[in-house]
N, C-alpha and C. Protein backbone atom coordinates (compact mmCIF):
# COMPACT_ATOMS: atom_id res chain seq x y z
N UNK A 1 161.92 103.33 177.74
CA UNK A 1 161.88 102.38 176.67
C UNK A 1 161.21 101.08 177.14
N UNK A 2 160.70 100.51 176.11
CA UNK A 2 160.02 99.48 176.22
C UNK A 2 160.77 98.12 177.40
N UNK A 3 160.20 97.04 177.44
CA UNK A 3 160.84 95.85 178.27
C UNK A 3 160.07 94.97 178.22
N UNK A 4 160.30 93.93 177.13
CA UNK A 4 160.01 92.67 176.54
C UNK A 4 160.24 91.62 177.45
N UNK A 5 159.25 90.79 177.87
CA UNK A 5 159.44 89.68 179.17
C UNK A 5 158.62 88.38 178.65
N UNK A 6 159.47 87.17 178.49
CA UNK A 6 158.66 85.95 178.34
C UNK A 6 158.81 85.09 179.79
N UNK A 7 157.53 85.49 180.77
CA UNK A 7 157.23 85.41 182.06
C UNK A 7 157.56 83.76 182.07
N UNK A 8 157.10 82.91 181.13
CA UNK A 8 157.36 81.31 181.10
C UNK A 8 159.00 81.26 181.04
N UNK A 9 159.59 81.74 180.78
CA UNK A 9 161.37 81.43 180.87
C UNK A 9 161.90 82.29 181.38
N UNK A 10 161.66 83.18 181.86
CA UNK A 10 162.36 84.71 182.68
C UNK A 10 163.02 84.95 181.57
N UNK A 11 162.75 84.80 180.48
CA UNK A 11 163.58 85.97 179.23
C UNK A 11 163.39 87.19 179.22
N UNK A 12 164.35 87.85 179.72
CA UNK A 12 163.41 89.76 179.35
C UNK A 12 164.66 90.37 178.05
N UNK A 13 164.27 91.07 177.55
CA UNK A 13 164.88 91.52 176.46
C UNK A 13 164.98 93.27 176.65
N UNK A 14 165.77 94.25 176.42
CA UNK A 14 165.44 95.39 177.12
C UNK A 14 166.34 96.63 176.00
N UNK A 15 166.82 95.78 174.79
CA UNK A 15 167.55 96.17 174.06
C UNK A 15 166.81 97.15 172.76
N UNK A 16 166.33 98.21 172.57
CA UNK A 16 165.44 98.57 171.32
C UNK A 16 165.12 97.59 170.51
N UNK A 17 166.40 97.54 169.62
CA UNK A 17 166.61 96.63 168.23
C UNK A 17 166.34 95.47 168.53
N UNK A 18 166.61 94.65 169.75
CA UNK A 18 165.98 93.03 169.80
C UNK A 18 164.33 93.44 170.41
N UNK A 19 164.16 94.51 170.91
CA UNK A 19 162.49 94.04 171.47
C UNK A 19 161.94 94.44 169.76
N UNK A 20 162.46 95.38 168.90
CA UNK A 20 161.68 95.41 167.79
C UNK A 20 161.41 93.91 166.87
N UNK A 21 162.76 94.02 166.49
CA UNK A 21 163.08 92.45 166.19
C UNK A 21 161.97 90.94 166.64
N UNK A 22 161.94 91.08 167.85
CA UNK A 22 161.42 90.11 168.76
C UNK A 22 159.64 90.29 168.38
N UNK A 23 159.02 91.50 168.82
CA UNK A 23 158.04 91.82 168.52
C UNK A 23 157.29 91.62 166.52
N UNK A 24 158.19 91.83 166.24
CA UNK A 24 158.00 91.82 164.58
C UNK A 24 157.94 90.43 164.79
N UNK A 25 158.74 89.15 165.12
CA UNK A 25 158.65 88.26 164.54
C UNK A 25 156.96 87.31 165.28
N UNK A 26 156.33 88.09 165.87
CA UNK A 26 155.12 87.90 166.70
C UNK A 26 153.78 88.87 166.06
N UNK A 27 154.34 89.57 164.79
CA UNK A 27 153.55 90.33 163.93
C UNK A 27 153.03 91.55 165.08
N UNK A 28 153.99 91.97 165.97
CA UNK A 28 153.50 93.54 166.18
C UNK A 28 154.53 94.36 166.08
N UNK A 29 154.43 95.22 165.69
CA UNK A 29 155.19 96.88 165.29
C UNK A 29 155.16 97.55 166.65
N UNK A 30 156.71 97.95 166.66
CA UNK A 30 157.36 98.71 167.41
C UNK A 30 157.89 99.35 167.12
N UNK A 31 157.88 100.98 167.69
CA UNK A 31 158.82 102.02 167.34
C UNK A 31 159.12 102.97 168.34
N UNK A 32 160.44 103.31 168.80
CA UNK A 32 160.66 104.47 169.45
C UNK A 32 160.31 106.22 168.39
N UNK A 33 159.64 106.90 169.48
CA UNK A 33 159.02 108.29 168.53
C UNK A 33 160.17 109.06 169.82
N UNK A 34 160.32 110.34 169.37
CA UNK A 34 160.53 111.61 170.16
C UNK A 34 160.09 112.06 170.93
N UNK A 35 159.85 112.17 172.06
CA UNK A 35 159.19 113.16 173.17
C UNK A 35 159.47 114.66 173.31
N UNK A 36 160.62 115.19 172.62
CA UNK A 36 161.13 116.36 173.27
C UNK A 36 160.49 117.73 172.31
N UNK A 37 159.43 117.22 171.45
CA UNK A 37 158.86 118.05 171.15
C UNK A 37 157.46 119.06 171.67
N UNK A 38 157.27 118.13 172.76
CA UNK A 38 155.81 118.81 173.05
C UNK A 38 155.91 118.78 174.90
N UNK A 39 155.86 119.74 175.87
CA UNK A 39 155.55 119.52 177.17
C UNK A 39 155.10 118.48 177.83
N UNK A 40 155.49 117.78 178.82
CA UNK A 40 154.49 116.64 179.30
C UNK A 40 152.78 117.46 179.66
N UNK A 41 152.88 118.08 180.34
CA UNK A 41 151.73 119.10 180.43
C UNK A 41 150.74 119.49 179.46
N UNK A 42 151.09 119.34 178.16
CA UNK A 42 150.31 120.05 176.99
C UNK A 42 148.78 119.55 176.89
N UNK A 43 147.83 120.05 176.53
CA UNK A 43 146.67 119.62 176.41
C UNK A 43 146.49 118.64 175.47
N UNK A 44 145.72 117.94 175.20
CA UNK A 44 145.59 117.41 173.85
C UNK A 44 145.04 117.49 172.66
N UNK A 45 145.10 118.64 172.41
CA UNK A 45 144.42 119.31 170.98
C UNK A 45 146.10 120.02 171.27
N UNK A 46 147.12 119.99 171.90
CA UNK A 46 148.49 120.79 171.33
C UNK A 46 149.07 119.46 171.02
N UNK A 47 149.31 118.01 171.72
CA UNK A 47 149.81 116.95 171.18
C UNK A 47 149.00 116.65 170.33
N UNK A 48 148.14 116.80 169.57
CA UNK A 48 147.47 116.18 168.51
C UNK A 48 148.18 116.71 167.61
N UNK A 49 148.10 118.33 167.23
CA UNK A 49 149.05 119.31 166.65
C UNK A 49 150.13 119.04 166.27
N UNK A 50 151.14 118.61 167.38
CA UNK A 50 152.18 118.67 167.25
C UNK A 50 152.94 117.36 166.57
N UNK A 51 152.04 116.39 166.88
CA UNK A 51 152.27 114.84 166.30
C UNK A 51 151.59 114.96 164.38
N UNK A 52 150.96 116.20 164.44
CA UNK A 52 150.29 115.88 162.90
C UNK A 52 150.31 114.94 161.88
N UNK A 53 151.73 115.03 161.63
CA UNK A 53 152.16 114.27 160.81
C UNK A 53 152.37 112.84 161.05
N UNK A 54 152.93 112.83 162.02
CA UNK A 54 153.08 111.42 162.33
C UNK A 54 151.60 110.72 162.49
N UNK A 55 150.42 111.21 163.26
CA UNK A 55 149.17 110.85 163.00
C UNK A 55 148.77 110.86 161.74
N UNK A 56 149.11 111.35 160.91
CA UNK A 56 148.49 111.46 159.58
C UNK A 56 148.75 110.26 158.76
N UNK A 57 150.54 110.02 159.21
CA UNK A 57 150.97 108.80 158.27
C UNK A 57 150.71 107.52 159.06
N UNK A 58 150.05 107.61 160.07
CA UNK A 58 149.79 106.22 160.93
C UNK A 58 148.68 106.04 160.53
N UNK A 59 147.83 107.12 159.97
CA UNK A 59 146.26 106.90 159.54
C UNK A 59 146.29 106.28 158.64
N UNK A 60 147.11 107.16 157.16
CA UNK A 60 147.60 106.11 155.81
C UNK A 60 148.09 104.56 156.02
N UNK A 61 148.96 104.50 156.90
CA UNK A 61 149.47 103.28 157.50
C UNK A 61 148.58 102.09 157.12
N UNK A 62 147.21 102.37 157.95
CA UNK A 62 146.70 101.38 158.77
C UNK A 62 145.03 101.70 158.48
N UNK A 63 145.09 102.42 157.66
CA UNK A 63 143.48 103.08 157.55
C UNK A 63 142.85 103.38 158.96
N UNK A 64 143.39 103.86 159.42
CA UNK A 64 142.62 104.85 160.62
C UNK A 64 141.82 105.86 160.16
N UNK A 65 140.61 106.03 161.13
CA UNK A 65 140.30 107.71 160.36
C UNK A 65 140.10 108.18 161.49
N UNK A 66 140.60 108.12 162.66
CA UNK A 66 140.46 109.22 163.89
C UNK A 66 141.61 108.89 164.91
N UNK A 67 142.20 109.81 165.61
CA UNK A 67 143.23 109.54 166.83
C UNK A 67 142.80 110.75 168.02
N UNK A 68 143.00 110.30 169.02
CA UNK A 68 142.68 110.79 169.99
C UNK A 68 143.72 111.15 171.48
N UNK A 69 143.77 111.81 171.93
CA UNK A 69 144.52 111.39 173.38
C UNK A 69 143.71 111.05 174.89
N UNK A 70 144.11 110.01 175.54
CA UNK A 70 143.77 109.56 176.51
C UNK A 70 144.89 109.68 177.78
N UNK A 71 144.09 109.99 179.40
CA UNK A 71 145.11 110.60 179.54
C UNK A 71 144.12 109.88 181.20
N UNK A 72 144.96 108.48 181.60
CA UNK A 72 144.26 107.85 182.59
C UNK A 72 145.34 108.12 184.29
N UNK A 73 145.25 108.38 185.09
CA UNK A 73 145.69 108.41 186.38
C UNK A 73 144.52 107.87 187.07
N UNK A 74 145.21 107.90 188.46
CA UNK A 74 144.77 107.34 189.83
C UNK A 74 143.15 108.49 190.41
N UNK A 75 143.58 109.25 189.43
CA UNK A 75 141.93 110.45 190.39
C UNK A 75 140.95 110.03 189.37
N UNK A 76 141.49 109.85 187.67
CA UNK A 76 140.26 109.22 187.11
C UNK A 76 138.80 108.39 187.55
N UNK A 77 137.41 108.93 187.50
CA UNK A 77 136.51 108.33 187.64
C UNK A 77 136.37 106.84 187.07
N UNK A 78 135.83 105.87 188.25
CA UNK A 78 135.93 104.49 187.88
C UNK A 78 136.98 104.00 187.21
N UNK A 79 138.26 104.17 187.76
CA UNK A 79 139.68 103.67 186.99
C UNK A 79 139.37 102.34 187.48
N UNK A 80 139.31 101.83 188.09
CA UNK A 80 139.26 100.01 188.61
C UNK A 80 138.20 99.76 187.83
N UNK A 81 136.80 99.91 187.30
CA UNK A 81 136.01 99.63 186.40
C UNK A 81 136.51 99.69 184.86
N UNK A 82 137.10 100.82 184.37
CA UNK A 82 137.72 101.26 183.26
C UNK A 82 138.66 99.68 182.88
N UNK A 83 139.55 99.82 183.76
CA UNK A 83 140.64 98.77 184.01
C UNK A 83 140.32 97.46 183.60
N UNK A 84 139.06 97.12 184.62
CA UNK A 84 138.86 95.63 184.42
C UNK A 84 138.01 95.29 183.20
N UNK A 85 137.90 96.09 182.42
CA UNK A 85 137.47 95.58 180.67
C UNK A 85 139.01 95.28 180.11
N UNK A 86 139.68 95.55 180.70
CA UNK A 86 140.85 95.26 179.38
C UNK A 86 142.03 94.18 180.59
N UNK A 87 141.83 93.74 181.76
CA UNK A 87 142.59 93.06 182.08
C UNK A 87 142.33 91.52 181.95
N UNK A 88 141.55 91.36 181.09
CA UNK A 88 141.28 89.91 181.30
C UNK A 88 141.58 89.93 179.51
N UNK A 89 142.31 88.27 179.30
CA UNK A 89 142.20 87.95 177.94
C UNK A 89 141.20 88.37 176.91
N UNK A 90 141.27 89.33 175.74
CA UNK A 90 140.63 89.73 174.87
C UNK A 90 141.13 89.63 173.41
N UNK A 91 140.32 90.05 172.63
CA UNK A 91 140.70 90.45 171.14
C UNK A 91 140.08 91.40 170.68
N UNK A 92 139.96 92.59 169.57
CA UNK A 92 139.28 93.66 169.21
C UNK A 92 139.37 93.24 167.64
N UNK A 93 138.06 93.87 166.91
CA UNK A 93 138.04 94.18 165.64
C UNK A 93 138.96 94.70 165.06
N UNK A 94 139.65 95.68 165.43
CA UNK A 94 140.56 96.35 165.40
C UNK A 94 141.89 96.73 165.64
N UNK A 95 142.61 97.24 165.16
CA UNK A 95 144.30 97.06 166.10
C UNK A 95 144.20 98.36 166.75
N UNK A 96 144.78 97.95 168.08
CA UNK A 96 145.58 98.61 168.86
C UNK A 96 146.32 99.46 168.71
N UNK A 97 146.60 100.71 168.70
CA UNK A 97 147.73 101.34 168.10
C UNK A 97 147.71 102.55 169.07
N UNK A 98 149.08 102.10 170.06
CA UNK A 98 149.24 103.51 170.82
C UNK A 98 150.72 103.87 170.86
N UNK A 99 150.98 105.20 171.09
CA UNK A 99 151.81 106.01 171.40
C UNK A 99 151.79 107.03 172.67
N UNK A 100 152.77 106.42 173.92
CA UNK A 100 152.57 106.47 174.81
C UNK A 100 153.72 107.86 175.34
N UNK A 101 152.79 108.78 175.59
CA UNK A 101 152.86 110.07 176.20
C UNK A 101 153.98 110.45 177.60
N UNK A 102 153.21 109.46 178.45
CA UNK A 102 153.25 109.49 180.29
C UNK A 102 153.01 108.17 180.89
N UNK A 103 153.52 108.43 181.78
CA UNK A 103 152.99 106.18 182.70
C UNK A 103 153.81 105.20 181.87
N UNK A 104 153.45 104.37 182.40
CA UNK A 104 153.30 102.96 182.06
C UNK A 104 152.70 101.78 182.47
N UNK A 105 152.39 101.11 181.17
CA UNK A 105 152.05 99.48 181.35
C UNK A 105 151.99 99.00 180.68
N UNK A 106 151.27 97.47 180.63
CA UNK A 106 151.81 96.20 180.36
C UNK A 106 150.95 95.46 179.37
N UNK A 107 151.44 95.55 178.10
CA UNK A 107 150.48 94.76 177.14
C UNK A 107 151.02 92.77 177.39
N UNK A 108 149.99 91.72 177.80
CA UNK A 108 150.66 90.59 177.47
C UNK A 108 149.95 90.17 176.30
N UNK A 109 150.41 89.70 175.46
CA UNK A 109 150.54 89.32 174.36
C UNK A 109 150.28 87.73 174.47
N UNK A 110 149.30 86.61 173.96
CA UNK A 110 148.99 85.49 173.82
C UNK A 110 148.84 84.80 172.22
N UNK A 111 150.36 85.10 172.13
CA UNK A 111 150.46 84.33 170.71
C UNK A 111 151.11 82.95 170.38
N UNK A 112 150.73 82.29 169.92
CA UNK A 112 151.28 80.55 169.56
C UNK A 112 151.56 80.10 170.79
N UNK A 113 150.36 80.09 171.66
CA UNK A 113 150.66 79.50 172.78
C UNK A 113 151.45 80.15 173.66
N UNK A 114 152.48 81.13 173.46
CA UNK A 114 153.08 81.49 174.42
C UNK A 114 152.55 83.03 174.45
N UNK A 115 152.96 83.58 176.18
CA UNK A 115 152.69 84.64 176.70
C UNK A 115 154.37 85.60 176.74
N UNK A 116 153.83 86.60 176.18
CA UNK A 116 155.05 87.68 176.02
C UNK A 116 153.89 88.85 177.01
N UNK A 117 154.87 89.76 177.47
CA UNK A 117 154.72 90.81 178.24
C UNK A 117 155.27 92.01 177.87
N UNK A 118 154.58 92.96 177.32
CA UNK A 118 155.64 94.49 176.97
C UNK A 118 155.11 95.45 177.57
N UNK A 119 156.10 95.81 178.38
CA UNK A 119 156.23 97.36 179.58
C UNK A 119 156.19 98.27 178.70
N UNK A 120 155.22 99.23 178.35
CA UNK A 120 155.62 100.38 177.88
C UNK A 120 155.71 101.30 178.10
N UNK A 121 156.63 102.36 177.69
CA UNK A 121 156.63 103.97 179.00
C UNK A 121 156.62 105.27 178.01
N UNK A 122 156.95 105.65 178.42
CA UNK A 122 157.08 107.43 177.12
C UNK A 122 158.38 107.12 176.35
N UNK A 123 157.52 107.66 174.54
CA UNK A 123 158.27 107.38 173.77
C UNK A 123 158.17 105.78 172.94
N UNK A 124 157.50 104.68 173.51
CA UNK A 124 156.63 103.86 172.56
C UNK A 124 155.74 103.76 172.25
N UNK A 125 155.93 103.26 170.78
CA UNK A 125 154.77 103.36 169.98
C UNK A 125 154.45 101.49 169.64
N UNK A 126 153.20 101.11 169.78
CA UNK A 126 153.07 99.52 169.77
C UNK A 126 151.37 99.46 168.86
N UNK A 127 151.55 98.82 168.25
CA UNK A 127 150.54 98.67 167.37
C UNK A 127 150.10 96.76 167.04
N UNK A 128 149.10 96.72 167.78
CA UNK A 128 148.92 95.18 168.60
C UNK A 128 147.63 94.47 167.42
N UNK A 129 148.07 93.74 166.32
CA UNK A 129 146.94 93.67 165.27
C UNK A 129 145.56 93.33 165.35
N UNK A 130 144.23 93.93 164.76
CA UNK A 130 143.38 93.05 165.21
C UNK A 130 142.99 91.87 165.17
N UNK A 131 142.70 90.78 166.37
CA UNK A 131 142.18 89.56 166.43
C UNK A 131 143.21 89.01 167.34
N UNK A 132 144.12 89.66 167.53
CA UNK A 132 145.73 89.56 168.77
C UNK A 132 144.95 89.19 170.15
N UNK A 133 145.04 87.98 170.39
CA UNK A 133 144.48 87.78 171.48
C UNK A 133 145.56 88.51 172.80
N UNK A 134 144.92 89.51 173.80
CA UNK A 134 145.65 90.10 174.68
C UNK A 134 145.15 90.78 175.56
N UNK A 135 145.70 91.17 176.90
CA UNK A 135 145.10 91.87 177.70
C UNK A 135 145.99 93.18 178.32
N UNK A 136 145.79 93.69 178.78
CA UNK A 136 146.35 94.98 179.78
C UNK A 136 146.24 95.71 180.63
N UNK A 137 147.07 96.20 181.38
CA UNK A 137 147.08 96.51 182.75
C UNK A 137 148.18 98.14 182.73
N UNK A 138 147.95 98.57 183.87
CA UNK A 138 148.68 99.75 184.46
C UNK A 138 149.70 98.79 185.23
N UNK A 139 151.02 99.88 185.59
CA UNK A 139 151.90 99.20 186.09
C UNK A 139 151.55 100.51 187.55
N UNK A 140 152.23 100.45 188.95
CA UNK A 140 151.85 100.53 190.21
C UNK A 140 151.88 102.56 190.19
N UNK A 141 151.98 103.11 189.57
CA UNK A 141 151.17 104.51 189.37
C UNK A 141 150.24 104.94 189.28
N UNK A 142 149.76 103.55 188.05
CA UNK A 142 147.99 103.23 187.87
C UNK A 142 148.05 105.38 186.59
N UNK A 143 148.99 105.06 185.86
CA UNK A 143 148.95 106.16 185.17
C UNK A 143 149.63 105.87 183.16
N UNK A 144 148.84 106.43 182.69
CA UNK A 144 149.04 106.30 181.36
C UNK A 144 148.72 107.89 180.50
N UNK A 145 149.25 107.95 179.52
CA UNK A 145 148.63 109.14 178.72
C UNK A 145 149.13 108.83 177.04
N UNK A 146 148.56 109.09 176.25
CA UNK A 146 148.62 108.13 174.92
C UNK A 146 147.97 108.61 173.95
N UNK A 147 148.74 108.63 172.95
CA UNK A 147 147.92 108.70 171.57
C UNK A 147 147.08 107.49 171.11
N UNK A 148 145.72 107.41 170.74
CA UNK A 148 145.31 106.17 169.98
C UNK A 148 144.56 106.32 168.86
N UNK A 149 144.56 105.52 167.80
CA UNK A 149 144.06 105.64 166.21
C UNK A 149 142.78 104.68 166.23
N UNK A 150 141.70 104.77 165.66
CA UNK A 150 140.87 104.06 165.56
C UNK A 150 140.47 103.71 163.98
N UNK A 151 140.30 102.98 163.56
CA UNK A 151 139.93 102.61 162.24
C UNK A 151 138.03 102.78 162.44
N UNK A 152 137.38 102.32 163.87
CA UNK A 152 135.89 102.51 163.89
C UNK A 152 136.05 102.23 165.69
N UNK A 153 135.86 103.13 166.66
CA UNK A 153 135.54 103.21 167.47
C UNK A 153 135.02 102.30 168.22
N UNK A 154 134.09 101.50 167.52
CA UNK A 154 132.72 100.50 168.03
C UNK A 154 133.99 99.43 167.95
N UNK A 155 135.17 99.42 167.17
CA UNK A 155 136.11 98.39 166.97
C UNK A 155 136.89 97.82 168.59
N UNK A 156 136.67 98.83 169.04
CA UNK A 156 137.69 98.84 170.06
C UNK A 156 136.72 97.87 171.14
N UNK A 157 135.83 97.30 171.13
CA UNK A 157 135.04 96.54 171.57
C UNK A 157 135.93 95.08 172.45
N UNK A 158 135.95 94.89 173.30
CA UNK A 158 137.16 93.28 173.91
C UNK A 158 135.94 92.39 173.35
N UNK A 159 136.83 91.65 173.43
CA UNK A 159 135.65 89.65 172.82
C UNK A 159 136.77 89.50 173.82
N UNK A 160 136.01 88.54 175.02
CA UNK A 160 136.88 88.29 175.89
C UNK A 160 136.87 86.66 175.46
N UNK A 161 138.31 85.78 175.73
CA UNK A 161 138.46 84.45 175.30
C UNK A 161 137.98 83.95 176.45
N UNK A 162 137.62 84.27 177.39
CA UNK A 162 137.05 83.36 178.83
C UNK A 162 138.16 82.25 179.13
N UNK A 163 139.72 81.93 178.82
CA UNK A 163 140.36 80.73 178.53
C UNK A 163 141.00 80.87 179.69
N UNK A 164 140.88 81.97 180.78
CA UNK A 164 141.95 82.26 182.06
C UNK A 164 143.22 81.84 181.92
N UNK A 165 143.73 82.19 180.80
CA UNK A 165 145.09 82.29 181.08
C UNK A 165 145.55 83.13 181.53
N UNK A 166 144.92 84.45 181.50
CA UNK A 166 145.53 86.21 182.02
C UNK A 166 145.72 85.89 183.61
N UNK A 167 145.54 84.48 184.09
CA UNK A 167 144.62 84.60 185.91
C UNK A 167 146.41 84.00 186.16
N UNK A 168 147.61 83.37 184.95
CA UNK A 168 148.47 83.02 185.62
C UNK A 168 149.30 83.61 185.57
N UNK A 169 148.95 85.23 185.30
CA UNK A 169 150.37 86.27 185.19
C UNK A 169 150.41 87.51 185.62
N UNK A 170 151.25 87.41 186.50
CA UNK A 170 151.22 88.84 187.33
C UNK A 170 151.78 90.03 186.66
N UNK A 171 151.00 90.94 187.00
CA UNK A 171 151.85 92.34 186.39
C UNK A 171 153.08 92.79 186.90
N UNK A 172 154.40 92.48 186.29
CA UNK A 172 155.65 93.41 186.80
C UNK A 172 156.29 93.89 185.95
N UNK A 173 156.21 95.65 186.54
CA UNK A 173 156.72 96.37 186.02
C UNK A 173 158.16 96.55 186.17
N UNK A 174 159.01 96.59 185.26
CA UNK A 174 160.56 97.25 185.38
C UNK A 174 160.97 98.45 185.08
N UNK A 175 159.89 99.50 185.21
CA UNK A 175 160.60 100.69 185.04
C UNK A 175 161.04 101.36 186.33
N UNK A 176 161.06 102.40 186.11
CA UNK A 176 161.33 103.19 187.18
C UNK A 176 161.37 102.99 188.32
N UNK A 177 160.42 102.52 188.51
CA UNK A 177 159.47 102.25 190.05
C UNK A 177 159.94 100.57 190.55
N UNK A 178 160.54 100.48 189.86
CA UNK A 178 160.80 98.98 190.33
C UNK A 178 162.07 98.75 190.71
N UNK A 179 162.71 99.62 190.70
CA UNK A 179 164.09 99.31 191.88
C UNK A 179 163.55 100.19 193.10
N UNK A 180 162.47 100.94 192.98
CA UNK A 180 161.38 101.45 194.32
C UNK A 180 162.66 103.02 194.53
N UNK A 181 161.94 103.54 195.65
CA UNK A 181 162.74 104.95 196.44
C UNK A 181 163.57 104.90 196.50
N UNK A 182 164.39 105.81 195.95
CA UNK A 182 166.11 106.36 196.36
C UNK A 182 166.13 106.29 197.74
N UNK A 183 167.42 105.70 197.88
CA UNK A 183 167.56 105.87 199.74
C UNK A 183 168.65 106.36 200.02
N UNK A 184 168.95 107.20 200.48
CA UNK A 184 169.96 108.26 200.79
C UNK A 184 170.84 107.92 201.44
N UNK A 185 171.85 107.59 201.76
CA UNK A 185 172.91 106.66 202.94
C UNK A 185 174.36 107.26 203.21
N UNK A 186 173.92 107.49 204.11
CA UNK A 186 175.71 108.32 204.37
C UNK A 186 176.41 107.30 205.07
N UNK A 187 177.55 107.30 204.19
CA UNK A 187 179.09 106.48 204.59
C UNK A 187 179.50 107.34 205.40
N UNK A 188 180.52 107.01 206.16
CA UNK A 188 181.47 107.16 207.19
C UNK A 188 182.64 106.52 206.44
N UNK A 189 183.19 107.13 205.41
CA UNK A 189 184.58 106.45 204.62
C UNK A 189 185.93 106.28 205.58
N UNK A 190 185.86 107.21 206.85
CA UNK A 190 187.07 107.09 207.26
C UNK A 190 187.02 106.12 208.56
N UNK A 191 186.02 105.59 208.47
CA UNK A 191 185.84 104.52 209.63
C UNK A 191 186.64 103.61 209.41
């Protein structure tokens, strides 16, 4: 599940109903979807399938007319090139709209002056409006896999704000990986 962070006050929020809440009142849509319908493994012409509907009514939604799956790891060609189009402050023609498969990372969000941060992992769905000034990153897997809707392809274009604010915020992730390796420790209780 998601993990809402306002990096300027150490507010993190980690609750469904308040990151929806929280997010809505910043005009982006949040939703937890189901995972347990389709393999993590599946190709993506079987998650396209299997999401049908729900792609169909996100299309009506929002006037989309195409969705796709993207499916980024660490062996991906030019992932550090890929990457650095979208880590610096931007905006798109278009909204954002993903539903996240596998991985995680970190949309920050640059609205009314302030910077919000949302971790996202399998099982959110975030739909970031167009002209949302924002940027994004992988969290330390450097792995993502995702549904995304396009209203026009050419939309998905960054207008970067050049304003370096993205240069005063570090990426941290709180999922999984961030309390790091299980460490195994045997007590001696009768000591």
């Amino acid at each position: 599940m998601a993990v809402l962070r306002f990096p300027d006050t150490d507010e993190m929020i980690a609750s469904e109903p308040d990151i929806r809440s929280s997010l809505a009142g910043m005009g982006i849509d949040y939703e937890r979807w189901s995972l347990d319908r389709v393999p993590p493994d599946s190709s993506a012409d079987a998650v396209l399938a299997v999401y049908a509907d729900e792609i169909a009514a996100m299309k009506q939604r929002g006037g989309y007319v195409t969705a796709d799956v993207i499916d980024v790891n660490p062996a991906t060609p030019n992932l550090d090139a890929m990457l650095a189009r979208f880590d610096k402050e931007h905006t798109h023609d278009e909204d954002e709209v993903r539903f996240i498969l596998a991985g995680r990372g970190i949309f920050f969000l640059h609205i009314g002056g302030r910077v919000a941060s949302v971790e996202v992992g399998p099982g959110d769905m975030l739909r970031v409006p167009r002209g949302t000034t924002h940027w994004f990153t992988l969290c330390e897997d450097r792995r993502i896999r995702a549904i995304r809707w396009f209203q026009d392809t050419a939309g998905w274009t960054p207008h970067y704000t050049d304003s370096g604010v993205d240069k005063g915020y570090q990426p941290l992730c709180f999922g999984p990986a961030y309390l790091g390796p299980r460490v195994e420790t045997k007590f001696n209780l009768n000591a």
